[in-house]
Protein backbone atom coordinates (compact mmCIF):
# COMPACT_ATOMS: atom_id res chain seq x y z
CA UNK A 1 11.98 -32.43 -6.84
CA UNK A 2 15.27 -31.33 -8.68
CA UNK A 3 16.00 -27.84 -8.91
CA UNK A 4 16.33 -28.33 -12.86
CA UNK A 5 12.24 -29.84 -12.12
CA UNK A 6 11.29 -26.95 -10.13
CA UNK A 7 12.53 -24.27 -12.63
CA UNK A 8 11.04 -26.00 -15.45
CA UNK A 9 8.11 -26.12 -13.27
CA UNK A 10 8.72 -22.29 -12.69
CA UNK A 11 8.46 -21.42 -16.38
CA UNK A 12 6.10 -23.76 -17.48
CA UNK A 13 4.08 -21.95 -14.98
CA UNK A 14 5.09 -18.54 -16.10
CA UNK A 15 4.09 -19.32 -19.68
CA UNK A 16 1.01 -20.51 -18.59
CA UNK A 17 0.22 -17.23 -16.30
CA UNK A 18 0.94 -15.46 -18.96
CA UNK A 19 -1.42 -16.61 -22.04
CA UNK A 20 -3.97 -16.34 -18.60
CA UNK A 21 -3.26 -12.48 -18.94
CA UNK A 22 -3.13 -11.94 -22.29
CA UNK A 23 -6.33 -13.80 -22.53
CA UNK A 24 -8.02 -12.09 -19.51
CA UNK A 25 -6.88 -8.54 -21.28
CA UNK A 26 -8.69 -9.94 -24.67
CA UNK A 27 -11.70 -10.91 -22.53
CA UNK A 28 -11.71 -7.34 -20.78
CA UNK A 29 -12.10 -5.98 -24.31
CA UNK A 30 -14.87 -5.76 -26.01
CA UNK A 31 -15.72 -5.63 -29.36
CA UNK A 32 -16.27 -2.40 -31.62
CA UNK A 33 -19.41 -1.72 -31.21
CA UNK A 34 -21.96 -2.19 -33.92
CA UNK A 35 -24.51 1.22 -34.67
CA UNK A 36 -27.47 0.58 -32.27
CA UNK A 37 -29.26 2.95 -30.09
CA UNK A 38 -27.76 2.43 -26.27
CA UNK A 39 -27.78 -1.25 -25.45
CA UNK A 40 -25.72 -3.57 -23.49
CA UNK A 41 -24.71 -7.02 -25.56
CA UNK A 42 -24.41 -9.19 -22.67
CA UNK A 43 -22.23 -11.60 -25.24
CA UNK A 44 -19.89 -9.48 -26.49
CA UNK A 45 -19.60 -6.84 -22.94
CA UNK A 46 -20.40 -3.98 -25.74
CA UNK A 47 -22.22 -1.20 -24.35
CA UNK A 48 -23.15 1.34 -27.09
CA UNK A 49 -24.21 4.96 -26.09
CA UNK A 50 -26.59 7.26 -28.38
CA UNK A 51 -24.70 10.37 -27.18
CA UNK A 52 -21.96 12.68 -28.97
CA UNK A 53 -18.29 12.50 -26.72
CA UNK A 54 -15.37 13.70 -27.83
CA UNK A 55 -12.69 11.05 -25.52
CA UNK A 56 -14.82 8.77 -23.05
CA UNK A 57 -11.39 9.12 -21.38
CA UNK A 58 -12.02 12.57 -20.65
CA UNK A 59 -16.20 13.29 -20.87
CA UNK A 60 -17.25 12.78 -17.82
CA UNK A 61 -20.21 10.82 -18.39
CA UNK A 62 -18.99 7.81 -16.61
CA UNK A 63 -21.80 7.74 -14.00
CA UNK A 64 -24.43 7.00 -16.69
CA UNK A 65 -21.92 4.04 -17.75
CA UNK A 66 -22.65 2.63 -14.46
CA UNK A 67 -25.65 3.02 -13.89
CA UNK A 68 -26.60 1.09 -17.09
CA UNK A 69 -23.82 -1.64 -16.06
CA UNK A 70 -24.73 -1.99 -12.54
CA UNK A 71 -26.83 -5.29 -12.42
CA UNK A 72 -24.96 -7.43 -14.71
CA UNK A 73 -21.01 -5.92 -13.51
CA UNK A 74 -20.41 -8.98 -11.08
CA UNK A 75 -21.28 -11.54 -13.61
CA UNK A 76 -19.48 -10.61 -16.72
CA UNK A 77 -15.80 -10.06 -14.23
CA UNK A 78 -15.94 -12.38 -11.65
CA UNK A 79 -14.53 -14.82 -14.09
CA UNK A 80 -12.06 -12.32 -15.06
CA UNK A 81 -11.04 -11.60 -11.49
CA UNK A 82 -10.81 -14.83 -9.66
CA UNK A 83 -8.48 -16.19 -12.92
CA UNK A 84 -6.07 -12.98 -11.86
CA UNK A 85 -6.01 -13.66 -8.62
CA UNK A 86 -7.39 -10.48 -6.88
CA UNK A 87 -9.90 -11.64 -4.33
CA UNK A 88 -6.68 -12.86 -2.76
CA UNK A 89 -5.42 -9.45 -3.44
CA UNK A 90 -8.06 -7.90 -2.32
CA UNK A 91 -8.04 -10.17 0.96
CA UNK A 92 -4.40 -9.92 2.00
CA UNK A 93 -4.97 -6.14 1.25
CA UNK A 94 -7.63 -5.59 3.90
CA UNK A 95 -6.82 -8.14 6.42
CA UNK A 96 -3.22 -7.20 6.97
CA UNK A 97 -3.85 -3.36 6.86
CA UNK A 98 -7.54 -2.15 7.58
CA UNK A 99 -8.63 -1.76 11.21
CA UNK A 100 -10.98 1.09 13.14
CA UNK A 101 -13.47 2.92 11.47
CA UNK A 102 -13.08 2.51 7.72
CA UNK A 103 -14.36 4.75 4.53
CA UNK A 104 -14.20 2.73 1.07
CA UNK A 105 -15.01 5.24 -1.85
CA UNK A 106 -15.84 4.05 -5.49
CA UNK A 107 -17.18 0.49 -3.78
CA UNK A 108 -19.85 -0.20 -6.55
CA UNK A 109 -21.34 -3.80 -5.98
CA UNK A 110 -19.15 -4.10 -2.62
CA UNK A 111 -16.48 -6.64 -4.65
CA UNK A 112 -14.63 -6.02 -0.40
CA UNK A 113 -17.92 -6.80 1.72
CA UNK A 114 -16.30 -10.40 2.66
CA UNK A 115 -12.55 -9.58 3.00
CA UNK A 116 -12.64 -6.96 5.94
CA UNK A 117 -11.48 -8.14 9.07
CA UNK A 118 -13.35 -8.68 12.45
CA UNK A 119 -11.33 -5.94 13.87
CA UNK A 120 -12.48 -3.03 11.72
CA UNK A 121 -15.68 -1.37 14.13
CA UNK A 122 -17.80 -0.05 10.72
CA UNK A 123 -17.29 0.34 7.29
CA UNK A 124 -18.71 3.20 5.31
CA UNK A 125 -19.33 1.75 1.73
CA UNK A 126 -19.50 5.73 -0.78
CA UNK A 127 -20.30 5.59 -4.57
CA UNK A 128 -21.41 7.98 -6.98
CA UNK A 129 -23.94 5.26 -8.82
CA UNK A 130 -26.87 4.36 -6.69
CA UNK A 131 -27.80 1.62 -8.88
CA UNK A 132 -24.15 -0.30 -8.09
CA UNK A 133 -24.41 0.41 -4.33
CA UNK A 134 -27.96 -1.41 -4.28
CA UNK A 135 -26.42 -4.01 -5.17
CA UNK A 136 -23.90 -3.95 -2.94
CA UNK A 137 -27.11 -3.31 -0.23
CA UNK A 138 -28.39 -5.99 -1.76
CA UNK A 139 -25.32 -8.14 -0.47
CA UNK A 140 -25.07 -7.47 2.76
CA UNK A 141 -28.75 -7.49 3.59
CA UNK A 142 -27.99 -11.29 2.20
CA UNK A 143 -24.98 -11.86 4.38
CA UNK A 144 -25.22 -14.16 7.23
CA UNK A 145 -22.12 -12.60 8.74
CA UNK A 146 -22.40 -11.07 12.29
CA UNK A 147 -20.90 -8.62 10.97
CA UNK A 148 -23.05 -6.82 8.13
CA UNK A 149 -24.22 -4.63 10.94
CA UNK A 150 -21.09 -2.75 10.79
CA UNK A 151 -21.36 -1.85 6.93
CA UNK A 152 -23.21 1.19 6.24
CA UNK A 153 -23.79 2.53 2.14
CA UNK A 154 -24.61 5.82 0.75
CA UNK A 155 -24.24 7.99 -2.79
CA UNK A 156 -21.50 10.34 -2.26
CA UNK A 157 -18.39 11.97 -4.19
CA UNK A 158 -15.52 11.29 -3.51
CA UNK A 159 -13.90 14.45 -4.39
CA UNK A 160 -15.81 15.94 -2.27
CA UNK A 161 -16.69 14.39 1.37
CA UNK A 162 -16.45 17.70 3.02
CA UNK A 163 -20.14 18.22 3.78
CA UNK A 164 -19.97 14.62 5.34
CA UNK A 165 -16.90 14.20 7.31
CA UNK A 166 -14.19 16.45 8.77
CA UNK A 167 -10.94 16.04 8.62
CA UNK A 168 -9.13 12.99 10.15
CA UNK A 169 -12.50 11.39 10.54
CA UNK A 170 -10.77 7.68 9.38
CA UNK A 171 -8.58 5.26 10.71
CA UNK A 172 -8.42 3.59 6.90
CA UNK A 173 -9.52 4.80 4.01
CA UNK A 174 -9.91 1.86 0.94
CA UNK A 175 -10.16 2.04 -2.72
CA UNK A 176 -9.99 -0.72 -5.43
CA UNK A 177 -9.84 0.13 -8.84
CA UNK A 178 -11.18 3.17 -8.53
CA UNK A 179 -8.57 5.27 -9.57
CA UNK A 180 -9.47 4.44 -13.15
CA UNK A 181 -12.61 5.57 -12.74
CA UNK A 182 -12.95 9.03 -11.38
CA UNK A 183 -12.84 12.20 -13.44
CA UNK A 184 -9.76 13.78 -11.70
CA UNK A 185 -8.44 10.68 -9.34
CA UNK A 186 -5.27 13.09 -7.72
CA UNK A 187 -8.08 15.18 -6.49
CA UNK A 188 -9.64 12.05 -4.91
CA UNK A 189 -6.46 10.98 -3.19
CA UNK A 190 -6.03 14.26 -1.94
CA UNK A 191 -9.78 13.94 -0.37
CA UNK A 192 -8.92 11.07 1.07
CA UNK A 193 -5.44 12.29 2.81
CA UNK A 194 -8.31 15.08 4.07
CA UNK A 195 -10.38 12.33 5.64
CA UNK A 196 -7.72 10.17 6.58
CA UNK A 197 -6.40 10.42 10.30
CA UNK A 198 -2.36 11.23 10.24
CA UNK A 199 -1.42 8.00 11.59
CA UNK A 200 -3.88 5.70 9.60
CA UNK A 201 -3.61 4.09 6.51
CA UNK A 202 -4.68 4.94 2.57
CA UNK A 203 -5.57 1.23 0.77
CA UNK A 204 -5.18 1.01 -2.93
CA UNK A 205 -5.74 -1.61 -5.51
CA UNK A 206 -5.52 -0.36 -8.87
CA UNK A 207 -4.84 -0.99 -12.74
CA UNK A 208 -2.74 1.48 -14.96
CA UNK A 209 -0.09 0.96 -17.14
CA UNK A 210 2.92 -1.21 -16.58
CA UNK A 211 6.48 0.41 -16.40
CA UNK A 212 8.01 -3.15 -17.12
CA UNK A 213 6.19 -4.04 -20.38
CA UNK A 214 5.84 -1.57 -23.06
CA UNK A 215 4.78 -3.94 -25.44
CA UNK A 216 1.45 -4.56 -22.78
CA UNK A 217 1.10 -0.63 -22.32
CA UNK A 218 0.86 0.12 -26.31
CA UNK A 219 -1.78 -2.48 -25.88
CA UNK A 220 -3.71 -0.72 -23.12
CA UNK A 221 -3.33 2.79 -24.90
CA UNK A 222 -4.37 1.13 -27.74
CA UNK A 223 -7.93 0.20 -26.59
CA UNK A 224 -8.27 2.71 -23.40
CA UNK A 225 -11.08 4.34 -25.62
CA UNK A 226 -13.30 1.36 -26.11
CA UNK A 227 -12.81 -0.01 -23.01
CA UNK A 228 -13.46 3.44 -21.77
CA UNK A 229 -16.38 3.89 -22.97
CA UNK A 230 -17.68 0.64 -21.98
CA UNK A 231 -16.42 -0.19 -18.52
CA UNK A 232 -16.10 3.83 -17.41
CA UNK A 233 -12.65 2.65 -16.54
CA UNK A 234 -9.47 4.54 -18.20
CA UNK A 235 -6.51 1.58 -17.03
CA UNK A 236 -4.06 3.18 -18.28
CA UNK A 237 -2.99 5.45 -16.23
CA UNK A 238 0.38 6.17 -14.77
CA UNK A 239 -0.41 5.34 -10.94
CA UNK A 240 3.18 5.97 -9.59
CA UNK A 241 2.56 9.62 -11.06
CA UNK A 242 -0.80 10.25 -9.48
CA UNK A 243 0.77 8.91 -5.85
CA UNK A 244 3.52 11.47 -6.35
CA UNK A 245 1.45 14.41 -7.35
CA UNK A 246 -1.19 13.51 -4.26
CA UNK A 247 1.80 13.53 -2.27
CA UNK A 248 0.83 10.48 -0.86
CA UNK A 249 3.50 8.65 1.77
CA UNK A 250 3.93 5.55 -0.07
CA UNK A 251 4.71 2.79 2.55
CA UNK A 252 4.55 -0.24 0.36
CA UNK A 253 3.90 -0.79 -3.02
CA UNK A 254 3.96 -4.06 -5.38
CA UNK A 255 2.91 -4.58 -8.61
CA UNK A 256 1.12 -8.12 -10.09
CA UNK A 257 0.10 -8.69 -13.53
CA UNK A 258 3.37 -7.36 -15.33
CA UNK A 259 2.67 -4.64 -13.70
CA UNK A 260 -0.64 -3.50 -14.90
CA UNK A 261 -2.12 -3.99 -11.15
CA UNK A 262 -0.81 -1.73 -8.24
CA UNK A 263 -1.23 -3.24 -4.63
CA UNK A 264 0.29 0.30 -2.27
CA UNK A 265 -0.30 0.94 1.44
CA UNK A 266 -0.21 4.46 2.16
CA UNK A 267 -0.12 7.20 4.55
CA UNK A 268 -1.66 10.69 4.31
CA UNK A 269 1.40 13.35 3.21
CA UNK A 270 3.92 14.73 6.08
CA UNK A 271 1.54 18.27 6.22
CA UNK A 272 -1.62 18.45 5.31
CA UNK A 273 -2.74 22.10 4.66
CA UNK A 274 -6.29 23.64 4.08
CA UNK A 275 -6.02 26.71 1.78
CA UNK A 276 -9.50 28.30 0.52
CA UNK A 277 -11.19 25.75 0.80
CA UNK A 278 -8.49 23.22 -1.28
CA UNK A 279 -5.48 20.84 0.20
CA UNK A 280 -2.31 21.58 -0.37
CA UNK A 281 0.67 18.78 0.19
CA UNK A 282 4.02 20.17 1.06
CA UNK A 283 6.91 17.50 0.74
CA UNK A 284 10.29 17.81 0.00
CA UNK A 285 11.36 17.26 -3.68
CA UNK A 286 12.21 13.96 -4.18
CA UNK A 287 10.67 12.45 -1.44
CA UNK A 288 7.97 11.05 -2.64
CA UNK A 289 10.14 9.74 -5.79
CA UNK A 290 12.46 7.89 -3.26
CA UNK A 291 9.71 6.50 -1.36
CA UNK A 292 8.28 4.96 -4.47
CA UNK A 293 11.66 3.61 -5.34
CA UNK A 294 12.24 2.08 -1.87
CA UNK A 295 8.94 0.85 -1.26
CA UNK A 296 9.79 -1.51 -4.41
CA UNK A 297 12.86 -3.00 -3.03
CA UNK A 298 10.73 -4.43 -0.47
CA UNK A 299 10.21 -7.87 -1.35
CA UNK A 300 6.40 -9.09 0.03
CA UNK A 301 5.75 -12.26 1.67
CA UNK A 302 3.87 -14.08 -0.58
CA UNK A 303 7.01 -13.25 -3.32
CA UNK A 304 9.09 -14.96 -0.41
CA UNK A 305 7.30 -18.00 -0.59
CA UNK A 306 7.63 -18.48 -4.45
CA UNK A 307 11.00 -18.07 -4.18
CA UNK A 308 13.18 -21.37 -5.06
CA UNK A 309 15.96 -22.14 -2.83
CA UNK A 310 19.69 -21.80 -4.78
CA UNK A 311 20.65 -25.14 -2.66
CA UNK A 312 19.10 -27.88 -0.62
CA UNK A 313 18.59 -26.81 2.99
């Protein structure tokens, strides 16, 4: 093939990613909701709740969102998500980085259960809904892997894990799309740093907002509410921000979906205090900043392999 074929082949394929997105964004939106006591429309993904909130953004009534969601979740995004790609993410994310003993918090349904390597020796599946981890019970107890005897699931917080595990209890600590859905996510990553052992490994895959598309990020502030109040999931958020203020040591970080989906490796902070009670992170100003920045010069290796040659070998 030319190299005038393969970069019309490039952008034809571009274009065609694209409309994908937009699309899957559309599809991840619901509808306003029509007046109705609380139902969910199955149709239309609208899930309409009897009580008075101010900002779903900011009430913190998302546990009653899932709850309500939990048996029908898988079905109405698994379309969504294999047409975006992410159970590869979610694949290359755990194979290439989780090992030992492993806590994954906000694992609703257990979207991971089949990606985690043989090498990991258990995996401790935490969420705050009981009615999303039975399902995700539900799929391992159906599992003909060898190795659903290493997956253990209970109802915990994730802001708060003290009562369950000391500090540096993990050799990996996982969460996918989480972020969007806790009340006060820095204080989660700080938990986790807490859990996390000083030379293991913090993996997140997560949506916010895009720092390359402002156009897409008008469109995500623009419905955060509804989808909000819906899903339980606020995707706009500013990830990069929430690494830095965790203080987070951000080892790699990429970004898919014009940037609206954050795929970081992490470390637990350079100190990691405890101070009544609460952690404090002390880094360096700036540090974290430059981190970011040179994390994202890295280029990955699937990005290598969809890169076309300038010249015939």
């Amino acid at each position: 093939m030319s190299l005038n074929n393969r970069k019309a082949l490039a952008l034809a394929s571009a274009g065609a990613y694209g409309i994908a997105v937009y699309f899957t964004y559309q599809f991840f939106t619901p509808e306003q909701d029509s007046p109705g006591e609380g139902t969910l429309d199955l149709k239309h993904k609208t899930l309409s709740c009897s009580c008075q909130c101010t900002s779903y953004k900011t009430d913190p009534k998302r546990t009653q969102t899932f709850q309500k969601i939990a048996q029908v979740y898988d079905d109405q995004i698994n379309r969504d998500e294999v047409a975006m790609g992410l159970p590869l993410l979610r694949r290359a994310l755990l194979y290439f980085n989780a090992n030992g003993d492993v806590l994954e918090v906000g694992a609703g349904t257990g979207r991971n259960i089949d990606y985690y390597p043989s090498n990991v020796n258990k995996v401790v599946l935490t969420d705050i809904s009981d009615k999303m981890l039975m399902r995700a019970r539900e799929k391992i107890q159906d599992s003909s892997s060898k190795q659903k005897a290493k997956f253990q699931v209970f109802v915990a917080d994730a802001t708060n894990m003290t009562k369950y595990y000391p500090e540096n209890s993990f050799d990996t600590v996982v969460d996918t799309f989480g972020l969007c859905s806790f009340d006060d996510p820095v204080r989660v990553l700080k938990e986790l740093q807490r859990i996390c052992k000083p030379d293991g490994k913090i993996l997140l895959l997560e949506h916010g907002r895009t720092k390359k598309w402002q156009g897409l990020s008008n469109y995500l502030d623009k419905h955060s509410e509804t989808h909000a109040k819906n899903w339980g999931c606020v995707w706009n958020r500013d990830i990069d921000l929430m690494l830095d203020d965790a203080g987070l040591k951000v080892e790699k970080i990429d970004t898919w979906h014009f940037g609206t989906t954050y795929y970081a490796v992490c470390r637990p902070g350079e100190t990691k205090q405890r101070e009544d009670g609460e952690i404090s992170m002390h880094n360096k100003s700036g540090i974290i900043s430059e981190t970011l920045n040179n994390a994202r010069q890295d280029v990955s290796w699937w990005k290598r392999l969809t890169k076309w040659p300038l010249k015939k070998e």
